[in-house]
N, C-alpha and C. Protein backbone atom coordinates (compact mmCIF):
# COMPACT_ATOMS: atom_id res chain seq x y z
N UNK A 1 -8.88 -14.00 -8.30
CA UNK A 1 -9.24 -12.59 -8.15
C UNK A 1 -8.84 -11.84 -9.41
N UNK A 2 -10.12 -10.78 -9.58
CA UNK A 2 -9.59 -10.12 -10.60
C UNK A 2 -8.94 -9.00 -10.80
N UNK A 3 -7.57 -8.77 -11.22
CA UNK A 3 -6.05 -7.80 -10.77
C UNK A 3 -6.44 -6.28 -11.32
N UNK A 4 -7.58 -6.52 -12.63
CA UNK A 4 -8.19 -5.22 -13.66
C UNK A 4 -9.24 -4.79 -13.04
N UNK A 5 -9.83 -5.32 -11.67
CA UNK A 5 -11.61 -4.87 -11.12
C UNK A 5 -11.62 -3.70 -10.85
N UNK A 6 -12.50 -2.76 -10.63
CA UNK A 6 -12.30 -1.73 -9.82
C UNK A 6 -12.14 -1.96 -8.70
N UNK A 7 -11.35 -1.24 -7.89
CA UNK A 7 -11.07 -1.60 -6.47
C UNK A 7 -12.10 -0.84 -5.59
N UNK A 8 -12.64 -1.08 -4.46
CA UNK A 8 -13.12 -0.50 -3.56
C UNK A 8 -12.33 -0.69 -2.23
N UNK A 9 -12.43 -0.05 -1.11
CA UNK A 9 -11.64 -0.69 0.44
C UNK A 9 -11.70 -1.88 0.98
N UNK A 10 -11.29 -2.25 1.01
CA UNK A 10 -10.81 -3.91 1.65
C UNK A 10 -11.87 -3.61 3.07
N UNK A 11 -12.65 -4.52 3.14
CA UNK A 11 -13.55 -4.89 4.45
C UNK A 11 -12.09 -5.13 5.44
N UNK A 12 -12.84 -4.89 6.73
CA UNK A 12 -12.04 -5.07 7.66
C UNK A 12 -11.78 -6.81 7.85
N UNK A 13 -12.54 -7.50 7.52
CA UNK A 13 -12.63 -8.94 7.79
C UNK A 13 -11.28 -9.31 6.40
N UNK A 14 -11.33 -8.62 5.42
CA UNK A 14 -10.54 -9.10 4.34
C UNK A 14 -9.31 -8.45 4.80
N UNK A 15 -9.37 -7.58 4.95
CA UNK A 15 -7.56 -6.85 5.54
C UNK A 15 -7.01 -8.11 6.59
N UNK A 16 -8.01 -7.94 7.82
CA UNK A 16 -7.38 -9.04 8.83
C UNK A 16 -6.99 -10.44 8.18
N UNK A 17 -7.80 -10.79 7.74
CA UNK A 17 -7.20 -12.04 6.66
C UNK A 17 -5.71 -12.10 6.20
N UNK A 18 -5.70 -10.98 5.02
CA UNK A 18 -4.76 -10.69 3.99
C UNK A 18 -3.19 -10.76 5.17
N UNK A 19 -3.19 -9.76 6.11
CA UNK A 19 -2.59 -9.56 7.23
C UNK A 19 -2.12 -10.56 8.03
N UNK A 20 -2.68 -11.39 8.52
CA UNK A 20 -3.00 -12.75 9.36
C UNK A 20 -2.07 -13.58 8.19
N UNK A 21 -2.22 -13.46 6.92
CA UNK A 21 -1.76 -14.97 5.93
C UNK A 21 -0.54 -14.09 5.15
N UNK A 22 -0.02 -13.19 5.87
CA UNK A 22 1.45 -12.13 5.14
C UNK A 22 1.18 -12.36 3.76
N UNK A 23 -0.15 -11.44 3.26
CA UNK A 23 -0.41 -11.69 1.71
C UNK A 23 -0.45 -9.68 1.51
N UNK A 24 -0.08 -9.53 -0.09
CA UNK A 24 -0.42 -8.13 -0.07
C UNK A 24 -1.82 -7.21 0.21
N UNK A 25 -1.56 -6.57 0.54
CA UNK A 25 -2.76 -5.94 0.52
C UNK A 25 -3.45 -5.28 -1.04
N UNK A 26 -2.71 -5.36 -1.74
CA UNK A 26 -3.38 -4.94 -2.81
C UNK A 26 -4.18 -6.01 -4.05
N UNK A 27 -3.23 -7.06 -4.06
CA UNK A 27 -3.62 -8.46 -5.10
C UNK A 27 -4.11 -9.23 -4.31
N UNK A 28 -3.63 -9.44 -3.14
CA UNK A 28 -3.72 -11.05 -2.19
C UNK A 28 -2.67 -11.99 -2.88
N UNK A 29 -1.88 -11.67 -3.27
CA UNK A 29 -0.61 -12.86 -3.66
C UNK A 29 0.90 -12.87 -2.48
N UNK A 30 1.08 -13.55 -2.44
CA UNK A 30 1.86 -13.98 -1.10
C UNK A 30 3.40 -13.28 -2.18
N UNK A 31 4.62 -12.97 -1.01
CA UNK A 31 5.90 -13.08 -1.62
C UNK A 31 6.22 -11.79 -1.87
N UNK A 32 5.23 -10.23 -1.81
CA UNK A 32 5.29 -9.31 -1.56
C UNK A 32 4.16 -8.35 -0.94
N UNK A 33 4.79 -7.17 -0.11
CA UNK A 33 3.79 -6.53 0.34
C UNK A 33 3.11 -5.33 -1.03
N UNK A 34 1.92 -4.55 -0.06
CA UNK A 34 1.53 -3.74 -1.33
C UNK A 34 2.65 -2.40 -1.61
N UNK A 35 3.66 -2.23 -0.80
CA UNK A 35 4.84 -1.00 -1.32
C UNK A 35 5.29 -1.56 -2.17
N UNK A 36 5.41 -2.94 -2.59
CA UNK A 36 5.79 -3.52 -3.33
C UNK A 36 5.88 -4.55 -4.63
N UNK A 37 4.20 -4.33 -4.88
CA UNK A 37 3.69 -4.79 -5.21
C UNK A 37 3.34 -4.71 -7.11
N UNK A 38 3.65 -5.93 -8.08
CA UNK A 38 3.95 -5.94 -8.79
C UNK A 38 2.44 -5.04 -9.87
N UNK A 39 1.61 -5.66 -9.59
CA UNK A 39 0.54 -5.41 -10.06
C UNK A 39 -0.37 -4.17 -9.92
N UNK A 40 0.54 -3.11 -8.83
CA UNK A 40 0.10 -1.67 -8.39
C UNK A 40 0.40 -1.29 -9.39
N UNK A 41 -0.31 -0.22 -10.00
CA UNK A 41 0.29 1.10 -11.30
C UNK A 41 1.45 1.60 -10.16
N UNK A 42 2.28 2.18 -11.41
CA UNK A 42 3.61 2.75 -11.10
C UNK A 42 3.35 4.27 -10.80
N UNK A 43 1.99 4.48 -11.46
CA UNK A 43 2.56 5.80 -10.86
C UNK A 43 0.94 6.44 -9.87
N UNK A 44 1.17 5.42 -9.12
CA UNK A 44 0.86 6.02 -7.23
C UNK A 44 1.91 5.35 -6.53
N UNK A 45 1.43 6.40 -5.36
CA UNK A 45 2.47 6.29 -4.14
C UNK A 45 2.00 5.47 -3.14
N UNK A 46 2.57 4.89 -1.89
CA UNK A 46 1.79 4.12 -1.02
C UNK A 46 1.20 5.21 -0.14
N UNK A 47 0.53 4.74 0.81
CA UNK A 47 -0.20 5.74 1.49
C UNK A 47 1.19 6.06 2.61
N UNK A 48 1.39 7.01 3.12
CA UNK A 48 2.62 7.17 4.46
C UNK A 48 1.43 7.69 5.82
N UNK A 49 2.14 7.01 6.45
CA UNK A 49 1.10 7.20 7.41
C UNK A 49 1.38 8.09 8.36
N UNK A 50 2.29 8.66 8.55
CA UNK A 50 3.11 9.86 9.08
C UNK A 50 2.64 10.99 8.75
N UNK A 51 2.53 10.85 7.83
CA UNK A 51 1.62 12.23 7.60
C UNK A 51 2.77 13.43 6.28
N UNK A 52 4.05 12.80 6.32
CA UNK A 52 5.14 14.03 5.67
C UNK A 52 5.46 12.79 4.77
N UNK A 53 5.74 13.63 3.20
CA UNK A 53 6.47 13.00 2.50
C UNK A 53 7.83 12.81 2.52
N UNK A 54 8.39 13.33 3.68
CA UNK A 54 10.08 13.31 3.80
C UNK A 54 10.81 14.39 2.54
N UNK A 55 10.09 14.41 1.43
CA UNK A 55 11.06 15.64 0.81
C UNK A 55 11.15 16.95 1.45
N UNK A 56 12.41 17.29 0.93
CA UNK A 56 13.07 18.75 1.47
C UNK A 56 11.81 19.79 1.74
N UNK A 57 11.27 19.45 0.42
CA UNK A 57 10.25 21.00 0.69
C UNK A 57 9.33 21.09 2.22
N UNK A 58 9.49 19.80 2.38
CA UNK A 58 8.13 19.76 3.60
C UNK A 58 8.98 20.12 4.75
N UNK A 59 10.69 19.74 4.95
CA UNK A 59 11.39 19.87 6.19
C UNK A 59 11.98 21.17 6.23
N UNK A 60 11.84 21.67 8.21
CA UNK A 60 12.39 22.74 7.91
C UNK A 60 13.92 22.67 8.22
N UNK A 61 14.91 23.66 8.11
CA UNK A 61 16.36 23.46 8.41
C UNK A 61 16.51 23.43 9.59
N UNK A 62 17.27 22.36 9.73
CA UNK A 62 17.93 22.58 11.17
C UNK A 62 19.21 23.39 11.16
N UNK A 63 19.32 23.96 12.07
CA UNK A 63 20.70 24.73 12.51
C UNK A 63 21.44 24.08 13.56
């Protein structure tokens, strides 16, 4: 696979795969996931699926 392609979304048949064989989702190389992943640019974030980035600005104070 090529690591420089443009990427488009992973078919659902290729996610279930990738998923099914604990390979990343971003390369397909086994030994890490895509949060972790060597071959991601450094500067994006993973997707959070929560919806909040957890920094301060987004939380409000508790009392």
């Amino acid at each position: 696979m090529e690591i420089d392609a443009v990427r488009g979304p992973l078919s659902a048949a290729e996610k279930k795969r990738r998923m099914d064989n604990r390979l990343c989702l971003y390369c397909a190389a086994s030994g890490h996931f895509a949060n972790q992943c060597p071959a991601r640019p450094k500067n994006t974030k993973p997707h959070n699926s929560a919806g909040s980035s957890g920094s301060p600005e987004n939380s409000t104070p508790q009392d």
